[in-house]
PDB file of N, CA and C in Angstrom:
ATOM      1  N   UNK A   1      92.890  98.247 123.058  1.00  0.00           N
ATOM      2  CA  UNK A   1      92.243  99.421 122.508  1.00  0.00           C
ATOM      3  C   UNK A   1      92.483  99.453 120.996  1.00  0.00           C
ATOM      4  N   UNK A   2      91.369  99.961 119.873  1.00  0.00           N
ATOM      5  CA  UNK A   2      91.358  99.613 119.135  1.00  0.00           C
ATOM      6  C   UNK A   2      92.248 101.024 117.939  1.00  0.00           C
ATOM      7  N   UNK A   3      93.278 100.780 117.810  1.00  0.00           N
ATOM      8  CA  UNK A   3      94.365 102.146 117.243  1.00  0.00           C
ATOM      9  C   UNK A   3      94.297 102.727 115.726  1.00  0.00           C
ATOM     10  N   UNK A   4      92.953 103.877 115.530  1.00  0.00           N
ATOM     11  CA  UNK A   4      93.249 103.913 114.301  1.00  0.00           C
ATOM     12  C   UNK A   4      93.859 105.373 113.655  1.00  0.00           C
ATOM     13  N   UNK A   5      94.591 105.514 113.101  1.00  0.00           N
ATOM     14  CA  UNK A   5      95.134 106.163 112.710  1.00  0.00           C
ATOM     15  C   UNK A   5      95.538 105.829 111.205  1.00  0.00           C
ATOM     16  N   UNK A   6      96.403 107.194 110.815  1.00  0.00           N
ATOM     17  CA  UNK A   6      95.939 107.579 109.267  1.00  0.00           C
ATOM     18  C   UNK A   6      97.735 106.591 108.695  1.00  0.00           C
ATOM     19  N   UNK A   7      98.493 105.686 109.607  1.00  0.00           N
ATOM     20  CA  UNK A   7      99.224 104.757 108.584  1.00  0.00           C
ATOM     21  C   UNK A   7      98.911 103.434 108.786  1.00  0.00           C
ATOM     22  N   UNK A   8      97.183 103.193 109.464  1.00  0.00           N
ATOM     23  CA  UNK A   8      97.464 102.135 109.153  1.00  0.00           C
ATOM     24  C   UNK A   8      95.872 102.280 108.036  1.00  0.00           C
ATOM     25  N   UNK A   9      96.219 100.751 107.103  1.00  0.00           N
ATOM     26  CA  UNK A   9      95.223 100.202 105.856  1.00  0.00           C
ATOM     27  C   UNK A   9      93.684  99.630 106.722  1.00  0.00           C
ATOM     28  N   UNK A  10      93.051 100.140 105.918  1.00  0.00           N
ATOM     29  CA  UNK A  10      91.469 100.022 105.691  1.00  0.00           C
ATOM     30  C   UNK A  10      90.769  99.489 104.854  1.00  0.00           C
ATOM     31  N   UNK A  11      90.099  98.138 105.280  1.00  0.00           N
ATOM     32  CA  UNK A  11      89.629  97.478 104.245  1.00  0.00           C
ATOM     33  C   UNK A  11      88.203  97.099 104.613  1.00  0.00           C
ATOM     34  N   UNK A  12      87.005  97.343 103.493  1.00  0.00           N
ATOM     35  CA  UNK A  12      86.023  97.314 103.899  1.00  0.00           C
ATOM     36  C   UNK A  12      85.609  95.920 103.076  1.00  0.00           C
ATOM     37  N   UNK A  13      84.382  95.168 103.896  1.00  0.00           N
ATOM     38  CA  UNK A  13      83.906  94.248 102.982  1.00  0.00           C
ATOM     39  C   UNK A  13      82.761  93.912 102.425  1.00  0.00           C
ATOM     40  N   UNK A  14      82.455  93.736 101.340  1.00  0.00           N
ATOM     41  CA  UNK A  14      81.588  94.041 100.072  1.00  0.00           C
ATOM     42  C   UNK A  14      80.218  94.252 100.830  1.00  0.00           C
ATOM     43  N   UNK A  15      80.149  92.209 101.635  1.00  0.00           N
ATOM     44  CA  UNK A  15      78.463  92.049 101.700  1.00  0.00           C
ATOM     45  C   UNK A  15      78.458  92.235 102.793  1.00  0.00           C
ATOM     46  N   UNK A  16      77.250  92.512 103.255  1.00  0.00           N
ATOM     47  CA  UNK A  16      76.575  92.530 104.600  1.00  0.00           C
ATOM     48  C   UNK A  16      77.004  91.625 105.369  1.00  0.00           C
ATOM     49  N   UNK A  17      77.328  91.649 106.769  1.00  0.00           N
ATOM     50  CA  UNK A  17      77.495  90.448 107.587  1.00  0.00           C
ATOM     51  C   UNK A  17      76.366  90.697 109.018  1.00  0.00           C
ATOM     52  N   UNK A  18      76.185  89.034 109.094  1.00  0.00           N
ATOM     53  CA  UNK A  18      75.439  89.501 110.377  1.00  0.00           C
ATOM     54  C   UNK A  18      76.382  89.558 111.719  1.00  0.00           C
ATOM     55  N   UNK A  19      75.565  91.094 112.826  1.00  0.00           N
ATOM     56  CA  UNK A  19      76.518  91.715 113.129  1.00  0.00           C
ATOM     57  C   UNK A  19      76.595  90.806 114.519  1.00  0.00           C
ATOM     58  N   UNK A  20      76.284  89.677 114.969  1.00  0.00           N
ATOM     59  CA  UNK A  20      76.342  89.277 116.000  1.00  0.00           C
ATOM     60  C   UNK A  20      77.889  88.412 115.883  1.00  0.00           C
ATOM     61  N   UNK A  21      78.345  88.272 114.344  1.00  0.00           N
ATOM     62  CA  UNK A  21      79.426  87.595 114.080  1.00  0.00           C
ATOM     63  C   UNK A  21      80.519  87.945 115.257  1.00  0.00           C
ATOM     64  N   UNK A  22      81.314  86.761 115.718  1.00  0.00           N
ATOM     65  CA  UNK A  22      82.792  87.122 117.022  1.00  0.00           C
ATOM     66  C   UNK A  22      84.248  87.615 116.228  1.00  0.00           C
ATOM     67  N   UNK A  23      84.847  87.525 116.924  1.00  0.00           N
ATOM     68  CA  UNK A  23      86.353  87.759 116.717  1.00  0.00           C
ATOM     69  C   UNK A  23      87.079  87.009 115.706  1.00  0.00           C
ATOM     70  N   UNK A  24      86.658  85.546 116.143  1.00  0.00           N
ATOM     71  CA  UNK A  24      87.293  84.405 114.653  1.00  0.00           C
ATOM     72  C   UNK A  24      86.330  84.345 113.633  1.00  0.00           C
ATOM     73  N   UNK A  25      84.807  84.704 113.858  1.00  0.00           N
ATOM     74  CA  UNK A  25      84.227  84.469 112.743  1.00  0.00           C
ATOM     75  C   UNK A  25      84.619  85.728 111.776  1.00  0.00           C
ATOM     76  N   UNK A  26      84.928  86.863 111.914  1.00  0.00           N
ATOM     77  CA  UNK A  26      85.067  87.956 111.110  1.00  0.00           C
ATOM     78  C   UNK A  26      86.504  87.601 110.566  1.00  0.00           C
ATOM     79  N   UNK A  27      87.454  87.412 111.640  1.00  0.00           N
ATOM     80  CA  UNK A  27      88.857  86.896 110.795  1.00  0.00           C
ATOM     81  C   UNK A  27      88.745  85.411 110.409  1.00  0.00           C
ATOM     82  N   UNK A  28      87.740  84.622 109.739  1.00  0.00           N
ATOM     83  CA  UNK A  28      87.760  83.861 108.725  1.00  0.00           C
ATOM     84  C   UNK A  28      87.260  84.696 107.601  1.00  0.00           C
ATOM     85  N   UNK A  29      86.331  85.215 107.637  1.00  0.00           N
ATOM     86  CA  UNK A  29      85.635  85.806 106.016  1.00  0.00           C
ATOM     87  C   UNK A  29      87.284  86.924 105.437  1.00  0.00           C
ATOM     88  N   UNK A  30      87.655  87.786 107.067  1.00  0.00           N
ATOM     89  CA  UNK A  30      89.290  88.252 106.081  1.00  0.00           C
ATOM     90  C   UNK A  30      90.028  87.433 105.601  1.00  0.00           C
ATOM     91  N   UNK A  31      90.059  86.286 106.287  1.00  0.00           N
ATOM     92  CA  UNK A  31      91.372  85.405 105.359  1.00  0.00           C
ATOM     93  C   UNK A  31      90.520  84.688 104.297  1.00  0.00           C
ATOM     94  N   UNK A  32      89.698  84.222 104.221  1.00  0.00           N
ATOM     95  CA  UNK A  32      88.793  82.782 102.995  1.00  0.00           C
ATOM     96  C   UNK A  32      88.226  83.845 102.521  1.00  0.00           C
ATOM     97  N   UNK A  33      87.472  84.771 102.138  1.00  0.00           N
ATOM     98  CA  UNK A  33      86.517  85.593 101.283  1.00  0.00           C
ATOM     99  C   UNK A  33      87.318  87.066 100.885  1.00  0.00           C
ATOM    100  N   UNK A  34      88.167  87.580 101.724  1.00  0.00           N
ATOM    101  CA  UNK A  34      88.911  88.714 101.431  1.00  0.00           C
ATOM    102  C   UNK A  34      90.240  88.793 100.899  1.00  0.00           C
ATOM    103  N   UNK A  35      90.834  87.220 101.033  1.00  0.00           N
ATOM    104  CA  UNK A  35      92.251  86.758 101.011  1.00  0.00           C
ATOM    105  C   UNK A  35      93.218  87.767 101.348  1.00  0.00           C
ATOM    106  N   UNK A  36      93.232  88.253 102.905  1.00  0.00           N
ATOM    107  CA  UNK A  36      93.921  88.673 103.290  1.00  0.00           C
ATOM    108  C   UNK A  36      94.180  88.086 104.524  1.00  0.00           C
ATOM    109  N   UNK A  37      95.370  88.898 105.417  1.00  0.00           N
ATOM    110  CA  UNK A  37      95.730  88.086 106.276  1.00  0.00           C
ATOM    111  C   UNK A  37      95.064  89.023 107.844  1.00  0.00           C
ATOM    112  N   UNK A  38      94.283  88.412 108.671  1.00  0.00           N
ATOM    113  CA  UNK A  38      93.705  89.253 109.694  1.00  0.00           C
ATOM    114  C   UNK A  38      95.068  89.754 110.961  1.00  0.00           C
ATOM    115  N   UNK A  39      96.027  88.984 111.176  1.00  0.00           N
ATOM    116  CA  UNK A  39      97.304  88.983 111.527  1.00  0.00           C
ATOM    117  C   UNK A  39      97.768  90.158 111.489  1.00  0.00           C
ATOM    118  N   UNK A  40      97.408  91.611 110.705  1.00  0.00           N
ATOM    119  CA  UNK A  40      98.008  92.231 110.965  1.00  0.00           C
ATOM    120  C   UNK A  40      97.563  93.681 111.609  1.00  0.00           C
ATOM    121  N   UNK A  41      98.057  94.468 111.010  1.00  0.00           N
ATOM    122  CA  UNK A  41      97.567  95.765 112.324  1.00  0.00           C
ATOM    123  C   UNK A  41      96.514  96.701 111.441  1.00  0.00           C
ATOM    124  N   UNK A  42      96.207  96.129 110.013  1.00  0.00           N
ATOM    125  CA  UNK A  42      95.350  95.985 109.174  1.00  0.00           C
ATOM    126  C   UNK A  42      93.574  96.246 110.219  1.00  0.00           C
ATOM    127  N   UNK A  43      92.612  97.613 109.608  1.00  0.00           N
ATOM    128  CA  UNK A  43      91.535  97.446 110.193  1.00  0.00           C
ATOM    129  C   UNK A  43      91.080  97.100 108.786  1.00  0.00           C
ATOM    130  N   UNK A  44      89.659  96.205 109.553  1.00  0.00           N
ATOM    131  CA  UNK A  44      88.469  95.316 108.651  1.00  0.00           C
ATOM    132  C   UNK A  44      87.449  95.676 108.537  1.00  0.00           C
ATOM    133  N   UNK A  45      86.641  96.270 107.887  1.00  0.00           N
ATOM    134  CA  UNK A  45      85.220  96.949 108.732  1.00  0.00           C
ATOM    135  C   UNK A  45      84.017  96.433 107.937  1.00  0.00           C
ATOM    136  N   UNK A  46      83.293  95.783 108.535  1.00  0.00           N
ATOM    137  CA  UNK A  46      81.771  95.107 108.057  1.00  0.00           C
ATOM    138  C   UNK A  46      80.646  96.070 108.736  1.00  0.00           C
ATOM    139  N   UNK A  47      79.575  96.156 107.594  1.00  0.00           N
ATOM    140  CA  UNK A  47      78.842  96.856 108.078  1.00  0.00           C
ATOM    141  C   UNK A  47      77.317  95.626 107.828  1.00  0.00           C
ATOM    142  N   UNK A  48      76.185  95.693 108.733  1.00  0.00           N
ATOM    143  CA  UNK A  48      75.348  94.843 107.974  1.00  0.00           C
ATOM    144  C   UNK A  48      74.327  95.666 106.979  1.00  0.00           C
ATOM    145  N   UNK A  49      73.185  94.328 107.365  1.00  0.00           N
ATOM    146  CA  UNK A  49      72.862  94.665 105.868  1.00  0.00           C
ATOM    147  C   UNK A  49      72.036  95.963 105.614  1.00  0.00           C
ATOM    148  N   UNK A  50      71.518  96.541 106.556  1.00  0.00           N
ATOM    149  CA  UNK A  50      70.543  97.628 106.814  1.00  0.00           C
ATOM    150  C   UNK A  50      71.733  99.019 107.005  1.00  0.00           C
ATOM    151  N   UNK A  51      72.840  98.627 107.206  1.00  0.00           N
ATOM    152  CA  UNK A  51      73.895  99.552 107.680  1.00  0.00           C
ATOM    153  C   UNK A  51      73.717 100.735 108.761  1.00  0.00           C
ATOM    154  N   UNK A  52      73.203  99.579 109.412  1.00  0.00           N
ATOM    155  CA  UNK A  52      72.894 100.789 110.752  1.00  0.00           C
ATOM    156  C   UNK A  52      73.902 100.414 111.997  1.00  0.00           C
ATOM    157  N   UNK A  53      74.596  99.437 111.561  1.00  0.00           N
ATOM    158  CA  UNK A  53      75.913  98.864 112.325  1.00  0.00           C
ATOM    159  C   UNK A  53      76.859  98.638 111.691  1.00  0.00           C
ATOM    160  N   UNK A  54      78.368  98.798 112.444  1.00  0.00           N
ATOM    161  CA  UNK A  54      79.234  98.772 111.628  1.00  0.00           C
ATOM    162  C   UNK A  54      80.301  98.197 112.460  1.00  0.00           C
ATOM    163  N   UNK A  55      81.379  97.020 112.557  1.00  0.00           N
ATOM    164  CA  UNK A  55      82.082  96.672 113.313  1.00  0.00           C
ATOM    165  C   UNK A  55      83.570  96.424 112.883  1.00  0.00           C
ATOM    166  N   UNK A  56      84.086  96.955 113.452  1.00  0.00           N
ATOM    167  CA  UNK A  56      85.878  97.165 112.947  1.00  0.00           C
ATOM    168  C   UNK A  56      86.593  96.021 113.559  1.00  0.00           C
ATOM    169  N   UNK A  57      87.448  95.508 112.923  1.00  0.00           N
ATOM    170  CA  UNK A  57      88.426  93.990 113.582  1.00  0.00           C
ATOM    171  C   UNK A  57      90.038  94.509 113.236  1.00  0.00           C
ATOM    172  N   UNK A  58      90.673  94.640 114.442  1.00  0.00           N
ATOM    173  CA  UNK A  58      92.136  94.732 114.138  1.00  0.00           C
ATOM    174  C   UNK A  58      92.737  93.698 114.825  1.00  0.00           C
ATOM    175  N   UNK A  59      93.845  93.039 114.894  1.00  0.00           N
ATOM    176  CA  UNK A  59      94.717  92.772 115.736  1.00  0.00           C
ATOM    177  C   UNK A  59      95.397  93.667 116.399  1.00  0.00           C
ATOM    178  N   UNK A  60      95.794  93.104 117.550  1.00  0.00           N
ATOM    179  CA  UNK A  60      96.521  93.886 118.604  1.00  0.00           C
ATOM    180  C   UNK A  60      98.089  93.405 118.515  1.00  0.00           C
ATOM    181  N   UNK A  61      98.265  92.460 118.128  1.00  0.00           N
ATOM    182  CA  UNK A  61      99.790  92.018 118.623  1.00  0.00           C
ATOM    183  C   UNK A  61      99.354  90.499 119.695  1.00  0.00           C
ATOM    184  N   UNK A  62      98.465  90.494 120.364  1.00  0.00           N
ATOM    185  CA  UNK A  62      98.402  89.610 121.331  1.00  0.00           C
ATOM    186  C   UNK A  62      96.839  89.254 121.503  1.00  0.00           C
ATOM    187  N   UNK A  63      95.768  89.916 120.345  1.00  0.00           N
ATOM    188  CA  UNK A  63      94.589  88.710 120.275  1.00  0.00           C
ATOM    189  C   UNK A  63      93.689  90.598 119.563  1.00  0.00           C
ATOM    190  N   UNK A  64      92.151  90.144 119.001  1.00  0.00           N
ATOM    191  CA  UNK A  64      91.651  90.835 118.333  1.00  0.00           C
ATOM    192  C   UNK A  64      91.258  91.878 119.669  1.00  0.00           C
ATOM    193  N   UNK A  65      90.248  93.075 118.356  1.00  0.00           N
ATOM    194  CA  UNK A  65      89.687  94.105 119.114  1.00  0.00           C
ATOM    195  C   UNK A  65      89.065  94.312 118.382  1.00  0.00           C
ATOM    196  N   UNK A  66      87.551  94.380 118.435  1.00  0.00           N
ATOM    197  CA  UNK A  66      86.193  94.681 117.714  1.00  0.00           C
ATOM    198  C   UNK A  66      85.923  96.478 118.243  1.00  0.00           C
ATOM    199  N   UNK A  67      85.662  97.177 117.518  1.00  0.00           N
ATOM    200  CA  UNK A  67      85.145  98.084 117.215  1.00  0.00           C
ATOM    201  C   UNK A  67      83.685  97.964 116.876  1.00  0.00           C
ATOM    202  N   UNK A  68      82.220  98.051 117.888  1.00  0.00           N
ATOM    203  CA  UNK A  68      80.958  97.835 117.248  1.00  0.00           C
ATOM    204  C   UNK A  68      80.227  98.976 117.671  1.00  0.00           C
ATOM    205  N   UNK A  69      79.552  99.794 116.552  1.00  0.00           N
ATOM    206  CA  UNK A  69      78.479 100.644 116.521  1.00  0.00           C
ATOM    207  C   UNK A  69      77.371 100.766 116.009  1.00  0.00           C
ATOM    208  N   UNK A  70      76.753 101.024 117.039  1.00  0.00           N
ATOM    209  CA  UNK A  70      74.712 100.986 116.195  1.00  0.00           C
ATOM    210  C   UNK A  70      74.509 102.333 116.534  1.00  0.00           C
ATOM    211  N   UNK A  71      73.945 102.734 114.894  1.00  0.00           N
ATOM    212  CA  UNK A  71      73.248 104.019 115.167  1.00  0.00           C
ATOM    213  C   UNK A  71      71.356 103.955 115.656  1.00  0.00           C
ATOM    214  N   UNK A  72      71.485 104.620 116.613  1.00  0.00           N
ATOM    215  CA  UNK A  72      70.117 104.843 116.755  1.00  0.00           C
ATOM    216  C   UNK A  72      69.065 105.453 115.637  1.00  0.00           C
ATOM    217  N   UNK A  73      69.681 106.204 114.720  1.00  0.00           N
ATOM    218  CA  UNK A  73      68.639 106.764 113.738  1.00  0.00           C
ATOM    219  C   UNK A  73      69.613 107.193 112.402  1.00  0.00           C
ATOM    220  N   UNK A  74      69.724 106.888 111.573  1.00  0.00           N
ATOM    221  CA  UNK A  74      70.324 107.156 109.872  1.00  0.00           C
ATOM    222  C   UNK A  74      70.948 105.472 109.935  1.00  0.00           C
ATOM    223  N   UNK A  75      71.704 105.886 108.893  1.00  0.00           N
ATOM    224  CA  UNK A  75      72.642 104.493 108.294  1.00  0.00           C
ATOM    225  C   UNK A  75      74.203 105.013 108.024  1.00  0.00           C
ATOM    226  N   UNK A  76      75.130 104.092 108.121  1.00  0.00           N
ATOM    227  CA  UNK A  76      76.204 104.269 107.464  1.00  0.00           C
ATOM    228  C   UNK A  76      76.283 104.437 106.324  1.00  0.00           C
ATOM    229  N   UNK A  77      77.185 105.016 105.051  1.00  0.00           N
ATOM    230  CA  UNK A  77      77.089 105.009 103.744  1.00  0.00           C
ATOM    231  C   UNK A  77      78.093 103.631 103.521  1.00  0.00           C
ATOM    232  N   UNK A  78      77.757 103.080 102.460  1.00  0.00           N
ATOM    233  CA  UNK A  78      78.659 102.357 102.342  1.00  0.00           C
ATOM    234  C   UNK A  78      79.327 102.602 100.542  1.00  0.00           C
ATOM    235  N   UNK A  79      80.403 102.883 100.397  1.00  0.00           N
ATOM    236  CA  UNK A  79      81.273 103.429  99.372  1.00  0.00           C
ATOM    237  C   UNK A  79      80.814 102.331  98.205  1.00  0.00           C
ATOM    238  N   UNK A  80      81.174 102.953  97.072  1.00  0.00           N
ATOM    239  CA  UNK A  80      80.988 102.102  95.681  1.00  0.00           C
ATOM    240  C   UNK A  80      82.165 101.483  95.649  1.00  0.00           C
ATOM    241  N   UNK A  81      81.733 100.084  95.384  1.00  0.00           N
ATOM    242  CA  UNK A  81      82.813  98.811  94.700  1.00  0.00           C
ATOM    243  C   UNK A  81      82.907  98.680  93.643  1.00  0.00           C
ATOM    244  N   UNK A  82      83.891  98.356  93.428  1.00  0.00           N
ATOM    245  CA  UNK A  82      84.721  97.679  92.143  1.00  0.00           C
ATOM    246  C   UNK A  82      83.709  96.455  91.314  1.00  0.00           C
ATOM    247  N   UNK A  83      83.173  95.800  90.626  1.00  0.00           N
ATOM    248  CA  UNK A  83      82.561  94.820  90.103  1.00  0.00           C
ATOM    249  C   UNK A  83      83.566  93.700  90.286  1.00  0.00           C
ATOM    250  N   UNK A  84      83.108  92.305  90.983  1.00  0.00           N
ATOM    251  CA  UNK A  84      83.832  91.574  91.359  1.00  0.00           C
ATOM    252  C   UNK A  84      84.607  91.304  92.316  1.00  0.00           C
ATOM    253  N   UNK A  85      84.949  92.375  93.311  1.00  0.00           N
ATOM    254  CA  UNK A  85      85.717  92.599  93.989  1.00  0.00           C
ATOM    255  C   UNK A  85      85.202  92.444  95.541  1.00  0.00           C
ATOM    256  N   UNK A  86      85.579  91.292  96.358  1.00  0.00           N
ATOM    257  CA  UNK A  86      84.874  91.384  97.592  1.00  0.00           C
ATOM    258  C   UNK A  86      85.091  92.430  99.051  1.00  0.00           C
ATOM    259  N   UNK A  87      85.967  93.289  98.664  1.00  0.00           N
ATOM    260  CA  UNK A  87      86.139  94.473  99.390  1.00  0.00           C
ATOM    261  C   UNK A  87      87.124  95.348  98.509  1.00  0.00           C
ATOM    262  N   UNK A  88      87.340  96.907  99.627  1.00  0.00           N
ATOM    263  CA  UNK A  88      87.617  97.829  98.618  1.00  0.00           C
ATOM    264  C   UNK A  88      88.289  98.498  99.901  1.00  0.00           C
ATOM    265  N   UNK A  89      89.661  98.633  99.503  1.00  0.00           N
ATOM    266  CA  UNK A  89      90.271  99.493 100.747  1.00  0.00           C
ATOM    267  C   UNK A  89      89.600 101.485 100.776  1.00  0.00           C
ATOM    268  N   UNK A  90      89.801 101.875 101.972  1.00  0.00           N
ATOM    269  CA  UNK A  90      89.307 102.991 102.247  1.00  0.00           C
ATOM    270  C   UNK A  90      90.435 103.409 102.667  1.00  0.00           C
ATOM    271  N   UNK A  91      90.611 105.254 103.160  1.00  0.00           N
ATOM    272  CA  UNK A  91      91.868 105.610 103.413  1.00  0.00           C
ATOM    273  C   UNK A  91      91.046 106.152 104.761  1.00  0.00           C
ATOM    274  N   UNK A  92      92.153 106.514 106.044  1.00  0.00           N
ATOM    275  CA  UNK A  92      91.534 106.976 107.240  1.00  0.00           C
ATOM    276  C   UNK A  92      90.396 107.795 107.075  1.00  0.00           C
ATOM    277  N   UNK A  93      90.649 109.181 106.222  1.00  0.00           N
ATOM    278  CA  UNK A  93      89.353 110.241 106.314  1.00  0.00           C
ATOM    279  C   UNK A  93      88.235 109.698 106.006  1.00  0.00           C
ATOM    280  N   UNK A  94      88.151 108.568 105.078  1.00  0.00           N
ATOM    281  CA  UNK A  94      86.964 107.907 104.438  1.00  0.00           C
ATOM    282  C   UNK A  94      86.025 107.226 105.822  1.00  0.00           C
ATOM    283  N   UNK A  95      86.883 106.542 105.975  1.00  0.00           N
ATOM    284  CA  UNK A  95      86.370 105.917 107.547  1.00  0.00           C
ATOM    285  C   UNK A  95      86.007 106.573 108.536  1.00  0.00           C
ATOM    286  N   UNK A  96      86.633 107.660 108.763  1.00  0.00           N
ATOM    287  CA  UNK A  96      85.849 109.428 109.606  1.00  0.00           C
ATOM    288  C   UNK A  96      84.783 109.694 109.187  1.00  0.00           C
ATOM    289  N   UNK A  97      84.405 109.665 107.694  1.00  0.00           N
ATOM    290  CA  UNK A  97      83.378 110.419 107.237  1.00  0.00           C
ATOM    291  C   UNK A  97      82.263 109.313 107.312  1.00  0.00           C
ATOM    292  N   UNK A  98      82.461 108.287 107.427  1.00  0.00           N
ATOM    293  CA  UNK A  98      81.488 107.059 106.957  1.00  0.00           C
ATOM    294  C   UNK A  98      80.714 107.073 108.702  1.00  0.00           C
ATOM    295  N   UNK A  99      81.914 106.840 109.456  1.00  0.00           N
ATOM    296  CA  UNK A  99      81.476 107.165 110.532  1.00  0.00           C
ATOM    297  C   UNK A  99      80.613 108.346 111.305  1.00  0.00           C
ATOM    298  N   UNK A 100      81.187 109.545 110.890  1.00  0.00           N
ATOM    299  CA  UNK A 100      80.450 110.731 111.387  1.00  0.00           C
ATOM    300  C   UNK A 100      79.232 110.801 110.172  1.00  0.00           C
ATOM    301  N   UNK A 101      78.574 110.210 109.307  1.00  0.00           N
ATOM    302  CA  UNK A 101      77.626 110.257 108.515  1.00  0.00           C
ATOM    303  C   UNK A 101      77.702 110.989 107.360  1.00  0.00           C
ATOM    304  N   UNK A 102      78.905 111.468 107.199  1.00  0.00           N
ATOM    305  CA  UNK A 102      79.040 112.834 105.810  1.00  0.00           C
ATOM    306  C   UNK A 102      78.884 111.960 104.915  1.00  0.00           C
ATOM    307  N   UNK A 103      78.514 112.357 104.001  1.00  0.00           N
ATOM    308  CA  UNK A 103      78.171 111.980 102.301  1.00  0.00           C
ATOM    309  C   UNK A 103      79.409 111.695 101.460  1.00  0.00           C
ATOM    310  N   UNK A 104      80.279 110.782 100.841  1.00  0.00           N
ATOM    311  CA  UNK A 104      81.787 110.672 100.928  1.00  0.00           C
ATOM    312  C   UNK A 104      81.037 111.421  99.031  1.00  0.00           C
ATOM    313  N   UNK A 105      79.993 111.411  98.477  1.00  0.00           N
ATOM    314  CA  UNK A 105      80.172 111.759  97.177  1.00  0.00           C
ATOM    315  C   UNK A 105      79.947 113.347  97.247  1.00  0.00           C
ATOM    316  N   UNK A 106      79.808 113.965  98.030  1.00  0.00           N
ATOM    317  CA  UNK A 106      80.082 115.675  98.344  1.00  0.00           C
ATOM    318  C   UNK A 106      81.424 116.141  98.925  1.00  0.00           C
ATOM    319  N   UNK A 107      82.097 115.159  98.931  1.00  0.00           N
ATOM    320  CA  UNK A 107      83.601 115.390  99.653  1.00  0.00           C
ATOM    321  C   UNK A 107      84.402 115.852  98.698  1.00  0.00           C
ATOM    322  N   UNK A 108      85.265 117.123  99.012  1.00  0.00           N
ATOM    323  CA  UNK A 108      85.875 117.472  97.441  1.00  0.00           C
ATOM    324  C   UNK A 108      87.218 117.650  98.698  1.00  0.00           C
ATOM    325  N   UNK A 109      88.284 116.707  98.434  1.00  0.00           N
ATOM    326  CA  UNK A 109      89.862 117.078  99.086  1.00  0.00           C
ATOM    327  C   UNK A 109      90.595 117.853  98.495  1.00  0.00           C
ATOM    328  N   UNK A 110      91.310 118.355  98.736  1.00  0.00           N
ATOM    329  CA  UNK A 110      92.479 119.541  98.769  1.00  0.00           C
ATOM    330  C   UNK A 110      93.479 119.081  98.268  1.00  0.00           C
ATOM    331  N   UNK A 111      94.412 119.448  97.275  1.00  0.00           N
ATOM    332  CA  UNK A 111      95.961 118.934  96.776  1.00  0.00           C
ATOM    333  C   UNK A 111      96.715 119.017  98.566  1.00  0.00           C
ATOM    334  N   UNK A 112      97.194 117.634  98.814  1.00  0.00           N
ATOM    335  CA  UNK A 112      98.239 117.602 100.096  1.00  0.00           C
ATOM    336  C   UNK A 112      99.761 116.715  99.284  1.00  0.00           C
ATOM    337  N   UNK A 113     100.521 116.759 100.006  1.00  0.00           N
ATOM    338  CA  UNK A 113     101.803 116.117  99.715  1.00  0.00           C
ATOM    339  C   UNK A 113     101.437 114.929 100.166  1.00  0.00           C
ATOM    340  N   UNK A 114     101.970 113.968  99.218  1.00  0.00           N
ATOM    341  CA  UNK A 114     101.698 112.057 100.091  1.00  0.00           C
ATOM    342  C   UNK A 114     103.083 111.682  99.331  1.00  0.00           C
ATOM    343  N   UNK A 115     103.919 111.402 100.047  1.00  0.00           N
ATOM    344  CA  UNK A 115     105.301 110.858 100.478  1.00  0.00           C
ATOM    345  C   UNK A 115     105.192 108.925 100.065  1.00  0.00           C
ATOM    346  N   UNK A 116     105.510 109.214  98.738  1.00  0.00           N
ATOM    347  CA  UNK A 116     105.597 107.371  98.076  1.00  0.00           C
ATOM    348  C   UNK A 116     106.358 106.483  99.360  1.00  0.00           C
ATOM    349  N   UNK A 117     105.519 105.184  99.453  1.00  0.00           N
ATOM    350  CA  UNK A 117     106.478 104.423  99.971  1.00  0.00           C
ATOM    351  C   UNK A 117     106.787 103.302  99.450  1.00  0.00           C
ATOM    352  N   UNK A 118     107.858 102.963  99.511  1.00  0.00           N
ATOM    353  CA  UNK A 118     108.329 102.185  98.725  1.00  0.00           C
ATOM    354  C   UNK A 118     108.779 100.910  99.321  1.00  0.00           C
ATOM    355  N   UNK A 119     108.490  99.357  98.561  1.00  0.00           N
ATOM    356  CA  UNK A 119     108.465  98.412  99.299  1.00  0.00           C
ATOM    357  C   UNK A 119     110.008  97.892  99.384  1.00  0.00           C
ATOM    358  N   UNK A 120     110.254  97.238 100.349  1.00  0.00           N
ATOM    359  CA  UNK A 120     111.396  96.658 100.572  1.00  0.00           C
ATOM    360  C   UNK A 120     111.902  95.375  99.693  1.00  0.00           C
TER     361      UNK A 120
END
């Protein structure tokens, strides 16, 4: 089952993929085109090119789990990138909103406490 919640990282990727792509083909473009490592508990999310699908890749600990959705009628938004940059991490709510269709450039958040973490 595919576990998302608000500690783990979200990384979206730039271009369109076609959405018939499997399990190893999506964790090659994360490791060779995203230079990251698909290995971890890290979600991936490709949307294609029309963005009317959108498919999430995590590891489990013991082999992948695709997340795939087609909307019958609108599109996903897909967030502004960086120039150069072949993906762009998102934070959980972003990925709520992208999903439930809200407009992420009408989104105005609230001052909350976020607790630094600090690397080992």
């Amino acid at each position: 089952m595919l576990a998302l919640h608000s500690t783990c990282r979200y990384f979206l990727y730039r271009e369109p993929v076609h959405i018939n792509r499997g399990f190893y083909s999506l964790a090659a473009i994360v490791k060779d085109h995203m230079q990251l490592d698909p290995l971890t508990t890290d979600v991936f999310i490709f949307l294609n090119r029309r963005c009317t699908q959108v498919k999430l890749l995590q590891w489990q600990g013991d082999g992948f789990c695709i997340y795939h959705k087609r909307l019958e009628k609108g599109t996903f938004e897909r967030p502004v990138f960086e120039q150069h940059h072949s993906h762009t991490m998102i934070s959980y709510s972003e990925l709520l909103l992208i999903l439930q269709g809200i407009s992420l450039g009408k989104i105005q958040y609230r001052i909350r406490y976020q607790q630094k973490v600090t690397a080992h």
